[in-house]
Protein backbone atom coordinates (compact mmCIF):
# COMPACT_ATOMS: atom_id res chain seq x y z
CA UNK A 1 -67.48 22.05 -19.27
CA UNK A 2 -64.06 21.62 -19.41
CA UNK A 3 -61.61 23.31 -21.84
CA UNK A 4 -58.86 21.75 -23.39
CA UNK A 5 -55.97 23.74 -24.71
CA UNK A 6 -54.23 21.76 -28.27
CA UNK A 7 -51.13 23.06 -29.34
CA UNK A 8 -48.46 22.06 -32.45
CA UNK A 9 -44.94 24.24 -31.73
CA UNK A 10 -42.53 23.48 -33.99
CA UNK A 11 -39.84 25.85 -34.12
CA UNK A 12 -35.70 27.08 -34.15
CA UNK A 13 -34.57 27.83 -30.98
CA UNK A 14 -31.09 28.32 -29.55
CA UNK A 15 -29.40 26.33 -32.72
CA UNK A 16 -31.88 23.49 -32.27
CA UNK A 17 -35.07 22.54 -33.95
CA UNK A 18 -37.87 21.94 -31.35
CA UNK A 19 -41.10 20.20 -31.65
CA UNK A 20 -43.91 19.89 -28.75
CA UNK A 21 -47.33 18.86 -29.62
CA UNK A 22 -49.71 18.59 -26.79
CA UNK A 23 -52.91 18.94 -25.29
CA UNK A 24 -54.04 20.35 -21.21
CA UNK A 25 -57.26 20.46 -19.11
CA UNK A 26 -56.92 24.08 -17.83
CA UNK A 27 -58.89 22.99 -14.95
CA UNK A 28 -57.03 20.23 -13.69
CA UNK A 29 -53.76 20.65 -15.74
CA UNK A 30 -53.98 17.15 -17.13
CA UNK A 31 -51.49 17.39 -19.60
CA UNK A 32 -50.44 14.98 -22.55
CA UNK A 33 -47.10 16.37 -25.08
CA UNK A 34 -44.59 14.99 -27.11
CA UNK A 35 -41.62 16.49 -26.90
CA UNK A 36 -38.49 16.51 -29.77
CA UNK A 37 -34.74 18.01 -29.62
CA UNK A 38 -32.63 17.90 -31.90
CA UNK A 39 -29.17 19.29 -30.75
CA UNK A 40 -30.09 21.08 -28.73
CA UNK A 41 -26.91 23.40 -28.02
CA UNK A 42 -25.96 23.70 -23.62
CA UNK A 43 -23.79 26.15 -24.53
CA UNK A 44 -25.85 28.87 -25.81
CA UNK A 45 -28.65 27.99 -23.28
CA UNK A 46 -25.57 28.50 -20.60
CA UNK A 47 -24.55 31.97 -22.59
CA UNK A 48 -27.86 33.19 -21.20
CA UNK A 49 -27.19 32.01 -17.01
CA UNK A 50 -25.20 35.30 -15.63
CA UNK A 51 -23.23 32.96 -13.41
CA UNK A 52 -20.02 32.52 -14.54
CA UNK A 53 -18.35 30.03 -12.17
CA UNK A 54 -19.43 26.90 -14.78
CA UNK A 55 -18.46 27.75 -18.51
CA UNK A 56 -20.35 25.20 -20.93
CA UNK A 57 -17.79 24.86 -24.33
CA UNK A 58 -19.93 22.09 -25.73
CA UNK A 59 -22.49 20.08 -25.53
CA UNK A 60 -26.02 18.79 -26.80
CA UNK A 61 -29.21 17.36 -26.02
CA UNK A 62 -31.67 15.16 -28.07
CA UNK A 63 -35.17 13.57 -26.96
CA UNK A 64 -38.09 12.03 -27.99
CA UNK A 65 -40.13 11.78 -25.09
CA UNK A 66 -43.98 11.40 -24.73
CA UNK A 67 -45.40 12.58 -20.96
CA UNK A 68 -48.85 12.10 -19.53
CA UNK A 69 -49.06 14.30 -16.64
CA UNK A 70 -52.52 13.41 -14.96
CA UNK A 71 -53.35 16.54 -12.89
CA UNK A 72 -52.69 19.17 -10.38
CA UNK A 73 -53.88 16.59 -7.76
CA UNK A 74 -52.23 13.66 -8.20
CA UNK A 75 -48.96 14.46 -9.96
CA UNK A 76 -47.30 10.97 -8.90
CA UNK A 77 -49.26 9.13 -11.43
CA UNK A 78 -47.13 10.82 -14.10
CA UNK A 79 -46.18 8.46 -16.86
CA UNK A 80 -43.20 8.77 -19.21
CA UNK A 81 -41.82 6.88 -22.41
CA UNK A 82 -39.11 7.49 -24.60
CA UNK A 83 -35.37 8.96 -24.78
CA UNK A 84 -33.35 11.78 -23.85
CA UNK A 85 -29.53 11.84 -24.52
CA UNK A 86 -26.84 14.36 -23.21
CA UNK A 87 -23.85 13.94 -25.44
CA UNK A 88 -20.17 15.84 -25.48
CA UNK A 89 -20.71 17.55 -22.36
CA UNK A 90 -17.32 19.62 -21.72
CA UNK A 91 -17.71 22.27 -18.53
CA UNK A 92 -15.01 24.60 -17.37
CA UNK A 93 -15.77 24.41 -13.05
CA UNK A 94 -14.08 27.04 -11.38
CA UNK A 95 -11.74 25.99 -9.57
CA UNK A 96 -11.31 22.75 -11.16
CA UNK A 97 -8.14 22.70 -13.29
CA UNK A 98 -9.60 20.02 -15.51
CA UNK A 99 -12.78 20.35 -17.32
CA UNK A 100 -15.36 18.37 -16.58
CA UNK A 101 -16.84 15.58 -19.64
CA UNK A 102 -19.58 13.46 -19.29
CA UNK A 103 -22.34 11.56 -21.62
CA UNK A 104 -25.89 10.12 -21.00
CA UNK A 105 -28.53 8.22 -22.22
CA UNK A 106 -31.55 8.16 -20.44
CA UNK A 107 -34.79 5.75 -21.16
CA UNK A 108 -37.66 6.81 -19.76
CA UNK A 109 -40.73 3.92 -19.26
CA UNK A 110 -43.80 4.45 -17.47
CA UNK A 111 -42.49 6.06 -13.82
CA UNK A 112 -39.00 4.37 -14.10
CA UNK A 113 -35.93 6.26 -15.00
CA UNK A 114 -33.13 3.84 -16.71
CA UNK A 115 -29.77 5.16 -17.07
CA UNK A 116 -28.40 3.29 -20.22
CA UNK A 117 -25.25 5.13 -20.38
CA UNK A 118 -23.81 7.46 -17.87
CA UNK A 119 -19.98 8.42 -17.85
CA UNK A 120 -18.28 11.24 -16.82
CA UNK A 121 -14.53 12.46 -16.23
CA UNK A 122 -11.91 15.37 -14.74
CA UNK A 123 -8.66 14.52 -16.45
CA UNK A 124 -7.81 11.13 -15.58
CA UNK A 125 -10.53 10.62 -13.20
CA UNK A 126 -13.04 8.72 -14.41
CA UNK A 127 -16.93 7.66 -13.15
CA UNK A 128 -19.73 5.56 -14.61
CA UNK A 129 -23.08 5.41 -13.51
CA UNK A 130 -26.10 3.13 -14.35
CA UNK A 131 -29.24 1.91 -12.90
CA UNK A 132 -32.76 3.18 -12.50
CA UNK A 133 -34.91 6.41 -10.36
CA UNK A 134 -38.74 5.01 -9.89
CA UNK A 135 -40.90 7.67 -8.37
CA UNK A 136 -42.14 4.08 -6.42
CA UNK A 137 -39.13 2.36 -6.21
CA UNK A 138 -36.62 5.01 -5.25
CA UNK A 139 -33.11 5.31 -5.98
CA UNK A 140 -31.18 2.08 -7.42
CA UNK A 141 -28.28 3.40 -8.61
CA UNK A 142 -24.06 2.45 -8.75
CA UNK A 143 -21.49 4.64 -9.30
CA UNK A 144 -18.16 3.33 -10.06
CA UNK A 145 -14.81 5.54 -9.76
CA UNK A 146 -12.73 3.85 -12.13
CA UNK A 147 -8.75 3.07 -10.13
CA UNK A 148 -6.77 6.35 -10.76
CA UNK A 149 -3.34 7.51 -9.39
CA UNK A 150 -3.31 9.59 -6.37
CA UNK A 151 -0.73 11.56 -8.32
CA UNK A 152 -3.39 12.68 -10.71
CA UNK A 153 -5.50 14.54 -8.04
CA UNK A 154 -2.60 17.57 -8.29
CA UNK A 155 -3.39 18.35 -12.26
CA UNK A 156 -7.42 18.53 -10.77
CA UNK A 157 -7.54 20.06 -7.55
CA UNK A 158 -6.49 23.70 -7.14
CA UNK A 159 -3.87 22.24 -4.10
CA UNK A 160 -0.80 21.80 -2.79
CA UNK A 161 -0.72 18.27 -0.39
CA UNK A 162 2.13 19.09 2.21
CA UNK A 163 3.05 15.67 2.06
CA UNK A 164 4.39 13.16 -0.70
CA UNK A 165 1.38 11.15 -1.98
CA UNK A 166 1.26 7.97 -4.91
CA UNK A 167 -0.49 5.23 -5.68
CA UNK A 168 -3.88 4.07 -6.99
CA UNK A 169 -7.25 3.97 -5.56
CA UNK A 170 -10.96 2.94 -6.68
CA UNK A 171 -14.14 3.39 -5.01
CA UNK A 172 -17.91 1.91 -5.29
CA UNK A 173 -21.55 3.65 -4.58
CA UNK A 174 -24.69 2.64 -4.05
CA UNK A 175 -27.82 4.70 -3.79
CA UNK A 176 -30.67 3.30 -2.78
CA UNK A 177 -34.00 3.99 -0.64
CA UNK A 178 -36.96 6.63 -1.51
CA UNK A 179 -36.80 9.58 -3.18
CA UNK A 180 -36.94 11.52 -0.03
CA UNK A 181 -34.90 8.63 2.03
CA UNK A 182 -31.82 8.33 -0.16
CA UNK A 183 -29.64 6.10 1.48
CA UNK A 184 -25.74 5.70 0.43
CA UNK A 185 -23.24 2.39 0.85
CA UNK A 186 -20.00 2.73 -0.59
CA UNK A 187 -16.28 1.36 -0.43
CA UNK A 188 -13.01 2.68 -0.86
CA UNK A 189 -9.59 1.39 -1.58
CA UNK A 190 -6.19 1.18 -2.72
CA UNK A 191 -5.14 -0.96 -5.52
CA UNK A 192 -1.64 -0.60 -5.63
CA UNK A 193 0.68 0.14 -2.92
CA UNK A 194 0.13 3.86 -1.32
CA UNK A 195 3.21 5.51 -0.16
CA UNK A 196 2.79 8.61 1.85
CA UNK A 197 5.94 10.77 2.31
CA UNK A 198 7.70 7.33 3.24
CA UNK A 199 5.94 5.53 4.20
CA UNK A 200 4.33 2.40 2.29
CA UNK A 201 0.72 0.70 2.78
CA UNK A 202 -0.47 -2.95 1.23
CA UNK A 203 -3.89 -1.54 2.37
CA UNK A 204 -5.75 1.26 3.01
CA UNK A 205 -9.77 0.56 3.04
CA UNK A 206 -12.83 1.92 4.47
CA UNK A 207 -16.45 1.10 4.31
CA UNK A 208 -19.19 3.83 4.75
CA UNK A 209 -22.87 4.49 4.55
CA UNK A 210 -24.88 7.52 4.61
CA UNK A 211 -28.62 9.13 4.89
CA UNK A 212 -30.03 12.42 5.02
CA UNK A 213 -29.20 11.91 9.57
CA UNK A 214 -26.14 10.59 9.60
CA UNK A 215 -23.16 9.26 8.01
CA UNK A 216 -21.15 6.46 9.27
CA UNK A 217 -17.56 5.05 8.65
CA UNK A 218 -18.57 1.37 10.27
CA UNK A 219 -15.05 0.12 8.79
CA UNK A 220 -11.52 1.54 8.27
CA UNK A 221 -8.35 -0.83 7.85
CA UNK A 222 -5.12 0.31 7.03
CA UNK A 223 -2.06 -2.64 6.74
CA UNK A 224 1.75 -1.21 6.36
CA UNK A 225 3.96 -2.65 4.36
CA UNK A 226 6.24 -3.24 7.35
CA UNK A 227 3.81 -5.07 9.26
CA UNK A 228 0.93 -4.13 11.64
CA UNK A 229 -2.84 -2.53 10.95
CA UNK A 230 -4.53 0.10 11.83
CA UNK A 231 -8.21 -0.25 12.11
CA UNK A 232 -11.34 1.94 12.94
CA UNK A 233 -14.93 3.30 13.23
CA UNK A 234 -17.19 6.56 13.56
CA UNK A 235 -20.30 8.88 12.44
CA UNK A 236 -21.42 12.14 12.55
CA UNK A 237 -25.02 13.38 12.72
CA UNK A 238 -25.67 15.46 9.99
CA UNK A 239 -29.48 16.10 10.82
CA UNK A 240 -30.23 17.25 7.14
CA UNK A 241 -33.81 15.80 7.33
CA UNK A 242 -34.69 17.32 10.34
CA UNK A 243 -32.95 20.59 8.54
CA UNK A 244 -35.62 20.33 5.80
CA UNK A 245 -38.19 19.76 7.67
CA UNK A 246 -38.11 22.70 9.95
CA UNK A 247 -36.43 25.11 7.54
CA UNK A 248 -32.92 25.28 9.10
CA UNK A 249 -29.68 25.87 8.01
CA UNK A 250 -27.15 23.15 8.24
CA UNK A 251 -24.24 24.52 10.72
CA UNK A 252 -21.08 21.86 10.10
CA UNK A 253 -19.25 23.53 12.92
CA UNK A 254 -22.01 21.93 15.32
CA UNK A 255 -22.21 18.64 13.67
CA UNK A 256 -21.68 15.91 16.86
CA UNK A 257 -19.47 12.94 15.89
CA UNK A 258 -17.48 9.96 17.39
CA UNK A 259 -13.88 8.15 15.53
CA UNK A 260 -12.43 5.38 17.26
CA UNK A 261 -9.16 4.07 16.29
CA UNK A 262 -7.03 0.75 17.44
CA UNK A 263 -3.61 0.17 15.90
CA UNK A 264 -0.87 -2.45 16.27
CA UNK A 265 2.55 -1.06 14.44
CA UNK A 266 5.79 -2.21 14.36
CA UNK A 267 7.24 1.33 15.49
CA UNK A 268 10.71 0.48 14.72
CA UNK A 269 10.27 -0.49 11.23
CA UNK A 270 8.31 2.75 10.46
CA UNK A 271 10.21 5.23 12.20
CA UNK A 272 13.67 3.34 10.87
CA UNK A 273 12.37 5.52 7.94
CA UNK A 274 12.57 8.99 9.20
CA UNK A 275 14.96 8.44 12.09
CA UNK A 276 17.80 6.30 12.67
CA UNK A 277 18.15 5.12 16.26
CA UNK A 278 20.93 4.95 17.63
CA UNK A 279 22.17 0.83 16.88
CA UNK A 280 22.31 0.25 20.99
CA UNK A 281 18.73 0.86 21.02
CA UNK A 282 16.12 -0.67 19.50
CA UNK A 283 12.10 -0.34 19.31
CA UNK A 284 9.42 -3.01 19.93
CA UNK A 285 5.34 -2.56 18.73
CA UNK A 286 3.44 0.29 19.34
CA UNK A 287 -0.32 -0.16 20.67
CA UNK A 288 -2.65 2.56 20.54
CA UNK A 289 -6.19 3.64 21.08
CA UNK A 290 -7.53 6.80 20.05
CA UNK A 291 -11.48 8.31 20.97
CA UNK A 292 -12.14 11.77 19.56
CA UNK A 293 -15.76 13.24 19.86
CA UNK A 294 -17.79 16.29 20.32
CA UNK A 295 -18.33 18.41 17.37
CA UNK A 296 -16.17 19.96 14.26
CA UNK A 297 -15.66 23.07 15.96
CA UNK A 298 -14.88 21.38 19.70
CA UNK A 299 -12.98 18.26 19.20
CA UNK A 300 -12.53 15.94 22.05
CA UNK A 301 -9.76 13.34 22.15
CA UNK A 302 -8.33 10.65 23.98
CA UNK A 303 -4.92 9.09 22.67
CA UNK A 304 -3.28 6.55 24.78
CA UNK A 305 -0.55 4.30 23.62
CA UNK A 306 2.01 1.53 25.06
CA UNK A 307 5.41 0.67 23.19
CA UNK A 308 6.45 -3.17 24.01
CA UNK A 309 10.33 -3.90 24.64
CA UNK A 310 12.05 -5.29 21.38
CA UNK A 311 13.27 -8.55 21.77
CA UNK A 312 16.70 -8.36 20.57
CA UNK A 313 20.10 -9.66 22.28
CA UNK A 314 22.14 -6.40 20.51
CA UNK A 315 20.32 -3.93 21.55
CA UNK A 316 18.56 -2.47 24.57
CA UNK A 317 14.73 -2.48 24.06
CA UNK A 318 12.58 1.01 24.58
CA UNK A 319 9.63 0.83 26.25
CA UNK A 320 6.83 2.90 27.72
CA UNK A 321 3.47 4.22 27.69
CA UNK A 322 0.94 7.55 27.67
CA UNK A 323 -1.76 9.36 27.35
CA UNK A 324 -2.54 12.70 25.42
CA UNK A 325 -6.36 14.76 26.25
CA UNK A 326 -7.55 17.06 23.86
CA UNK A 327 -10.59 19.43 25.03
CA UNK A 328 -11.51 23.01 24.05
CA UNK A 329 -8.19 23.33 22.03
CA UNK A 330 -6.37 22.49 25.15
CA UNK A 331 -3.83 19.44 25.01
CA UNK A 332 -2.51 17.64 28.76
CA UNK A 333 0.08 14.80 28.72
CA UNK A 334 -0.37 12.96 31.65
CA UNK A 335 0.95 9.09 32.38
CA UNK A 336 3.27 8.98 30.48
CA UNK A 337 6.97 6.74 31.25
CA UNK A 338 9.68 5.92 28.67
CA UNK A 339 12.26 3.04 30.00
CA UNK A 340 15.48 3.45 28.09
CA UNK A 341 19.51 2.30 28.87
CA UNK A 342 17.92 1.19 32.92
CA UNK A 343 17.16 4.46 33.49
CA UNK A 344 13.32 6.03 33.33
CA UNK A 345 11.65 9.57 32.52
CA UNK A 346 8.48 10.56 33.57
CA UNK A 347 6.55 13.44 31.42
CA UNK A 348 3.65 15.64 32.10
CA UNK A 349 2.69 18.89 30.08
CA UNK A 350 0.28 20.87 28.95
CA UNK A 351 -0.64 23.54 26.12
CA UNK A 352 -3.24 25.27 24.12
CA UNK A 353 -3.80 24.79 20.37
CA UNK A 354 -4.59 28.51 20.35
CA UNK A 355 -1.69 30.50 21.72
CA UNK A 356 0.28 27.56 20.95
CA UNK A 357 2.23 27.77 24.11
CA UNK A 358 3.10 25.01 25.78
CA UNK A 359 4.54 23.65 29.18
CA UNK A 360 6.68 20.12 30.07
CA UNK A 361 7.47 18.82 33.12
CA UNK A 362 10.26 16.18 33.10
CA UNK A 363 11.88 13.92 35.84
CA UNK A 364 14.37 11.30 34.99
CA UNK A 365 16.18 8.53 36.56
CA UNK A 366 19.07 6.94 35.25
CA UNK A 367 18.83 7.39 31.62
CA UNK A 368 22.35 7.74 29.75
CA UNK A 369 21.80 10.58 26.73
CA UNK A 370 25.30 9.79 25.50
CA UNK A 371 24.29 6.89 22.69
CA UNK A 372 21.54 9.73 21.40
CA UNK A 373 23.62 13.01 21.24
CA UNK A 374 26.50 10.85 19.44
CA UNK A 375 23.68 10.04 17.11
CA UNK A 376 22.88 13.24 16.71
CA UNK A 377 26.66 14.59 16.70
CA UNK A 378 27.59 12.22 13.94
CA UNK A 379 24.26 13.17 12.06
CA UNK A 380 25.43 16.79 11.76
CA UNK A 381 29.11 15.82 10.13
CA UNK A 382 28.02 14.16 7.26
């Protein structure tokens, strides 16, 4: 014989009138309950959490949901129906300058989540979410960061960027797979100029995926306003699912990734707007290709680069090429020739990232300083 447990609660709690009226197996925990909010305040709930570091000022929930939970021993045939809405959400985050606001509307049917309504902000940073969670189907789900102003990011974040920073920027995310195989697309990109310090892009745009292994940037473009791209590719293994499964911390120090990076720049143009060559010189485009691997904590990197001769009758082209190593926070320049004025310089050095001393070894051939110090010399008189 099998006993069944009935219950009516209907009662004031926290600011909110609650209603649950139900009835459970005690033997196999088969459960069927209605469940009612009304208002139900986040704030005073929150008032009773000793952790500080969120601060809920407002904020309510409301539901009508029916559940039919059929047992200890198959709880994935759980059925649902009905709403539950989070409205006026407004949490202080520590350190967030801005607070955080968000609303929701969930409809629940059968084993399928719907998110009818899902917005959230910090300042001028806004989201919105929608799609569905089915404990069969998985994750369908977009999230869309509406375009907002690099500028913004300052009144947010609790930071200082050492550089200048503008322009506007919107990104796009798409979760998919199982429950316990989320997998993650997204894009990001500029939708106005970006100008760092002073330097202006057309386009800066990356694609990326993720999963609970690894995360992978499979396509980065960034396009000057002067002219040129740069363009690029990694991962890193983040081994979260194999982190799970064996109970294991996640150590990001150890994490092993790869980053490769190709550019074609008009060097010139871009350093015309930090520098000012001297006008009997002139620069032509700068290749490079850049490998960095190993792991968070022990970088390894590869940077070589060529500069072409500028084609121009006025001026005397600079050209020349290198190559930079980076292992075990120890930097070596090595092949590396700059052609200036018919005269040459070869460089090799070496230095650690650590004690920050360095060493240069330079031989030179040729090369007139004169045009560059009276650069230099009339740079200080004015």
């Amino acid at each position: 014989m099998l006993f069944r447990s009935s219950y009516n609660i209907d009662a004031a709690a926290l600011g909110s009138q609650v209603q649950v009226i139900g009835e459970t197996v005690i033997e196999t925990g088969s459960t069927q309950f209605d469940l009612n909010l009304k208002q139900l305040s986040l704030k005073k709930i929150a008032s009773l959490i000793p952790d500080k570091s969120v601060k809920l000022k407002t904020g309510e929930v409301t539901s009508n949901l029916t559940v039919n939970f059929p047992g200890f021993a198959i709880p994935n045939a759980t059925q649902g129906k009905g709403n539950l809405n989070l409205q006026q959400l407004k949490a202080i985050i520590s350190p967030l300058k801005q607070p955080l606001k968000a609303n929701l509307q969930l409809n629940l049917q059968g084993q399928t989540i719907k998110i009818e309504k899902g917005e959230a902000s910090l300042g001028k940073v806004a989201a919105k979410l929608q799609g569905t969670v089915g404990w069969r189907e998985g994750y369908n789900l977009q999230l869309a960061l509406k375009p907002f102003r690099l500028e913004d990011l300052s009144t947010i974040l609790p930071l200082s960027l050492p550089v200048k920073v503008a322009g506007e920027v919107e990104s796009q995310l798409n979760l998919t797979g199982f429950l316990a195989q989320p997998q993650i697309k997204g894009t990001f990109k500029n939708t106005k100029d970006l100008l760092i310090e002073k330097t202006l892009f057309k386009e800066v745009s990356a694609d990326f995926q993720t999963n609970l292994e690894r995360a992978t940037l499979t396509k980065l473009q960034i396009i000057p306003t002067a002219g040129g791209q740069l363009t690029g590719s990694g991962s890193i293994k983040i081994g979260l699912e194999q982190a799970l499964k064996h109970k294991k911390d996640l150590n990001w120090e150890k994490m092993p990734f790869s980053l490769k990076l190709d550019g074609q720049l008009p060097a010139g143009q871009l350093l015309t707007l930090y520098y000012q060559l001297p006008t009997e010189f002139a620069l032509g485009n700068l290749a490079t290709q850049v490998q960095i691997s190993g792991t968070i904590s022990k970088p390894k990197a590869n940077l070589k680069w060529q500069l072409s001769k500028a084609k121009l009758r006025e001026a005397e082209g600079i050209q020349g090429q290198g190559e930079i190593l980076l292992s075990d926070n120890n930097f070596l320049l090595r092949n590396t020739t700059i052609t200036a004025n018919q005269g040459t310089v070869d460089l090799t050095g070496n230095g650690s990232l650590v004690s920050k001393k360095w060493q240069a070894n330079l031989w030179g051939s040729s090369l007139k300083l004169t045009p560059f110090l009276a650069s230099e010399i009339g740079r200080a008189h004015v």
